[in-house]
C-alpha atoms as a PDB file:
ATOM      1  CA  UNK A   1       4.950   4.999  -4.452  1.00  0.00           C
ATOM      2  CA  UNK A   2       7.335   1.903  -3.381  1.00  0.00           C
ATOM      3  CA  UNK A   3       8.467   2.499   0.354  1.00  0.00           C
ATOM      4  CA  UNK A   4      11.456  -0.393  -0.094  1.00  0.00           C
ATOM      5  CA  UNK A   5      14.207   2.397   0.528  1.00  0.00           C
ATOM      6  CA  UNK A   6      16.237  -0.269  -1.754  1.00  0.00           C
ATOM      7  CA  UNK A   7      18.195   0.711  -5.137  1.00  0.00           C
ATOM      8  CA  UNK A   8      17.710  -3.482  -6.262  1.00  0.00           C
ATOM      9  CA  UNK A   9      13.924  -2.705  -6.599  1.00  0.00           C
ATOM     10  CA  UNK A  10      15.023  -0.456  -9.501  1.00  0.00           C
ATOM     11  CA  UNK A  11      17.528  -3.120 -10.898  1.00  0.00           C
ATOM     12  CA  UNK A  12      14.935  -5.945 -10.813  1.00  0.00           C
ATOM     13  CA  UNK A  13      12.791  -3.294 -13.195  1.00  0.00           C
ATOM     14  CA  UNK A  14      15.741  -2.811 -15.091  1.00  0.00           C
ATOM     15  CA  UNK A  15      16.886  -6.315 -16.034  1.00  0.00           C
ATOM     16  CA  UNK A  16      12.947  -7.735 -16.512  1.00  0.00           C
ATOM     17  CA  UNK A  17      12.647  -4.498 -18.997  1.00  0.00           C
ATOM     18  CA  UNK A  18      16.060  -6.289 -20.736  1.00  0.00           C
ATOM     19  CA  UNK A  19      14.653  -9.915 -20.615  1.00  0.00           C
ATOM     20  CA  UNK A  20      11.839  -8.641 -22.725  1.00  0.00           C
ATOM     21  CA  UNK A  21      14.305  -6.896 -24.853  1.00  0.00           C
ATOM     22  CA  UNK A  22      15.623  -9.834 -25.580  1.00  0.00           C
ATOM     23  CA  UNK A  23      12.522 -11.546 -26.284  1.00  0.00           C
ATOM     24  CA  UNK A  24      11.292  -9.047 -28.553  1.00  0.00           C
ATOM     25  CA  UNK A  25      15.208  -9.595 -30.804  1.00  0.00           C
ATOM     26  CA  UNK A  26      14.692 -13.019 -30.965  1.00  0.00           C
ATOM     27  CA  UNK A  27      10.817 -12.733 -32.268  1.00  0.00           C
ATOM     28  CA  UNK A  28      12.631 -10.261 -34.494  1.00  0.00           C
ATOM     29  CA  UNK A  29      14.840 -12.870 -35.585  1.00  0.00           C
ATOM     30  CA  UNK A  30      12.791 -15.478 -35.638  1.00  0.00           C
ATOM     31  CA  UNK A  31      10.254 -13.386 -38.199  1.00  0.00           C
ATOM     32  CA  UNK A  32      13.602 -12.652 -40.352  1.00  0.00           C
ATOM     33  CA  UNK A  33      14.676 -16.573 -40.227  1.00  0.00           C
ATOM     34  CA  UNK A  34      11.100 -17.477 -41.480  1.00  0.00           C
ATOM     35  CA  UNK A  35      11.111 -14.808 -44.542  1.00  0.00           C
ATOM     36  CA  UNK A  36      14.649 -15.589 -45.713  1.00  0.00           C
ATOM     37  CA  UNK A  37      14.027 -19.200 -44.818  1.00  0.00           C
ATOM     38  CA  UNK A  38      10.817 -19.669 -47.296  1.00  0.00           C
ATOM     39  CA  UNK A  39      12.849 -17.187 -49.880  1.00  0.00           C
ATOM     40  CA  UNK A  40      15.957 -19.998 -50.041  1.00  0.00           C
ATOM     41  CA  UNK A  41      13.355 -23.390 -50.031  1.00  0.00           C
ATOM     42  CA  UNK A  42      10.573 -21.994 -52.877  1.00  0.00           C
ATOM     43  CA  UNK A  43      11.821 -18.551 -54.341  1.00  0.00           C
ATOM     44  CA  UNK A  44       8.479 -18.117 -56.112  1.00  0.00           C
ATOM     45  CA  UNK A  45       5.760 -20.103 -54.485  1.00  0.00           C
ATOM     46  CA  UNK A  46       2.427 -19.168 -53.179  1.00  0.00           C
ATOM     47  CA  UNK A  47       4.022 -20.465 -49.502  1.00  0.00           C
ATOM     48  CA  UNK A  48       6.724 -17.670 -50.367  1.00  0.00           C
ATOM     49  CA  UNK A  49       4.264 -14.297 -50.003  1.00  0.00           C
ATOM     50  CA  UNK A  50       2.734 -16.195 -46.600  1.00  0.00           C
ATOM     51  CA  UNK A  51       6.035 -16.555 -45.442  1.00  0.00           C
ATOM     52  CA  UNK A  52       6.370 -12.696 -45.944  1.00  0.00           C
ATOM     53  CA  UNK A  53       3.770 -11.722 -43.743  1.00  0.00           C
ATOM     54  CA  UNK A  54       4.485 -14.073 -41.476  1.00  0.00           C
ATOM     55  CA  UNK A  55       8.014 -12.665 -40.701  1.00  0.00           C
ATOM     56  CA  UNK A  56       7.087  -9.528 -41.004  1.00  0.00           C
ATOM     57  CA  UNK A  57       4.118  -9.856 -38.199  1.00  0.00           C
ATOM     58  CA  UNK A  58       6.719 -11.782 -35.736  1.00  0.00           C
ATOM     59  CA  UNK A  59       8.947  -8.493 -36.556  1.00  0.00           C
ATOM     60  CA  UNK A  60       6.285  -6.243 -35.813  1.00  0.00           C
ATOM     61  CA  UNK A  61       5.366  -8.245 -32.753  1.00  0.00           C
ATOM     62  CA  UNK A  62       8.389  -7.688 -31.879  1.00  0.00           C
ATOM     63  CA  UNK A  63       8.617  -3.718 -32.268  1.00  0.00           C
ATOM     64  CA  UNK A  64       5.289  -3.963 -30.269  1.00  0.00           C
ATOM     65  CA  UNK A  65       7.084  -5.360 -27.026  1.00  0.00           C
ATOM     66  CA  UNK A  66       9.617  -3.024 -27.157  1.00  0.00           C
ATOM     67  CA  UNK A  67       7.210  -0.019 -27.023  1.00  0.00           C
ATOM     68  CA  UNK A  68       5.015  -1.562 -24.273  1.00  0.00           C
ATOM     69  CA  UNK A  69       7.736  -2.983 -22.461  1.00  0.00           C
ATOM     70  CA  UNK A  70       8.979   0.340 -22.353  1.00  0.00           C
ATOM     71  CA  UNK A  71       5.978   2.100 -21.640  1.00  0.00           C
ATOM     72  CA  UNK A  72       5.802  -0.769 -18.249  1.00  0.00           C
ATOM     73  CA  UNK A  73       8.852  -0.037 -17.503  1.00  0.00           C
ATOM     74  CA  UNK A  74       8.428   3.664 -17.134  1.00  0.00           C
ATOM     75  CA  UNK A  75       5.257   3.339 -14.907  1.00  0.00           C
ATOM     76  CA  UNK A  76       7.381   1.628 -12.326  1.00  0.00           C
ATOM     77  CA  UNK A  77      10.036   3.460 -12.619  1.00  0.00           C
ATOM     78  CA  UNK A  78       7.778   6.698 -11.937  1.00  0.00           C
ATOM     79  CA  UNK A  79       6.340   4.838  -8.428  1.00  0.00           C
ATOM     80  CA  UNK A  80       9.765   4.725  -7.170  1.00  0.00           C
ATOM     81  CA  UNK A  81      10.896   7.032  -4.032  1.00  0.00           C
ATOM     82  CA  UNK A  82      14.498   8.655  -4.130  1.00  0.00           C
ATOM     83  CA  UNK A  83      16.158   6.766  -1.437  1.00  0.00           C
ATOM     84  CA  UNK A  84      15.453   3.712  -4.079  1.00  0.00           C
ATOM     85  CA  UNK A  85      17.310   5.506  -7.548  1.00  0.00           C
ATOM     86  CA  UNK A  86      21.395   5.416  -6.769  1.00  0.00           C
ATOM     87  CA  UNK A  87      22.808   9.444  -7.231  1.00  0.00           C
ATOM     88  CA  UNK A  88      23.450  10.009 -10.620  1.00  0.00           C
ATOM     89  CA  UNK A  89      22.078   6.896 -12.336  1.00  0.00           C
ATOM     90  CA  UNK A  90      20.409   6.925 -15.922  1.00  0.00           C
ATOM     91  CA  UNK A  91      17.505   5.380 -15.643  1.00  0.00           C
ATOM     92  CA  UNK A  92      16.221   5.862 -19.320  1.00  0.00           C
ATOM     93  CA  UNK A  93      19.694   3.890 -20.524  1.00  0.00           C
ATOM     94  CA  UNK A  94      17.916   0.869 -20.713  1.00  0.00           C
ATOM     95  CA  UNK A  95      14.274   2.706 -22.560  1.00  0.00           C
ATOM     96  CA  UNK A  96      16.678   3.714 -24.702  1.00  0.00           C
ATOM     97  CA  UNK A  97      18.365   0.471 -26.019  1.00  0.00           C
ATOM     98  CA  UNK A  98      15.424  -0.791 -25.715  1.00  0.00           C
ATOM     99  CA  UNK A  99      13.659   1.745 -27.965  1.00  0.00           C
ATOM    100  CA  UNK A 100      16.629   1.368 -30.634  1.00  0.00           C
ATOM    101  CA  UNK A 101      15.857  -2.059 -30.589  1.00  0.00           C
ATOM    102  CA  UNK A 102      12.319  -1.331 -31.552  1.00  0.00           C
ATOM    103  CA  UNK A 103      13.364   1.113 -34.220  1.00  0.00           C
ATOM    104  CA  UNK A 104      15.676  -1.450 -35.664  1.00  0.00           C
ATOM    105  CA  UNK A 105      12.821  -3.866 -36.429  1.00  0.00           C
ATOM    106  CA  UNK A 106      11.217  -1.414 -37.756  1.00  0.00           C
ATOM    107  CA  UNK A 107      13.821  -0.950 -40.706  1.00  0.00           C
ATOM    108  CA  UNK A 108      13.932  -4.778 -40.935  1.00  0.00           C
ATOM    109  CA  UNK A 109      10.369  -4.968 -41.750  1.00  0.00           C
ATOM    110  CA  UNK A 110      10.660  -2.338 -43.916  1.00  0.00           C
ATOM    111  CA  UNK A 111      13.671  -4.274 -45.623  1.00  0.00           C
ATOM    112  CA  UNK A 112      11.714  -7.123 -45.767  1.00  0.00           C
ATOM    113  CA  UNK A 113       8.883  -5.712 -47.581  1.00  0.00           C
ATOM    114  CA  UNK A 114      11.407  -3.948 -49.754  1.00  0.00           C
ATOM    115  CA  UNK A 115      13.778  -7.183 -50.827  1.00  0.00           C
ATOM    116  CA  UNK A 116       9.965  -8.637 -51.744  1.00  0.00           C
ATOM    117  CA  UNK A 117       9.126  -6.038 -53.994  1.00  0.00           C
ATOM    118  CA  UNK A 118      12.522  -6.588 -55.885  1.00  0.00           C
ATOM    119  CA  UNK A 119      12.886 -10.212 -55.895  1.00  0.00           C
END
């Protein structure tokens, strides 16, 4: 339990749960730059199925952080006394973008695996 009697103890949680947020969408992005990247240079290569997985594992890396960025997140949250959570404040708004972010790249793997199979 944090004694800090201070609502900005919550708010530093908060925003370092969003910086990983948005470190987890740009490994995302980075994972569907790669795959669409190697599909537009060699459209049937050997490099092209490597490039596959690779994207695919920096999207999946990137669903990972979500959930245990979350999961951190939570933990602290739970230590915190009452004096340091402002009167009705949702505290599970940012789990929650934060866990639609993670769902997210889960349908973008899922799309990338899928556009594979058909192209």
């Amino acid at each position: 339990m944090s004694y800090l009697d201070d609502p900005r103890v919550l708010f530093a949680a908060e925003r370092t749960l969003l910086a990983w947020t948005r470190t987890a969408s740009g490994l995302m992005a980075m994972g569907f730059l790669v795959d669409r990247g190697a599909y537009m240079v060699d459209e049937s290569g050997p490099g092209r199925a490597l490039a596959l997985w690779i994207g695919i594992g920096f999207v999946l890396l990137g669903v990972v952080l979500c959930l245990v960025s979350v999961a951190h997140y939570r933990r602290g949250v739970a230590g915190l006394g009452p004096k340091e959570i402002p009167q009705r404040y949702w505290v599970n708004f940012a789990s929650v973008t934060t866990a639609g972010v993670g769902v997210l790249g889960l349908l973008l793997a899922g799309y990338l695996v899928m556009a594979s199979m058909s192209g």
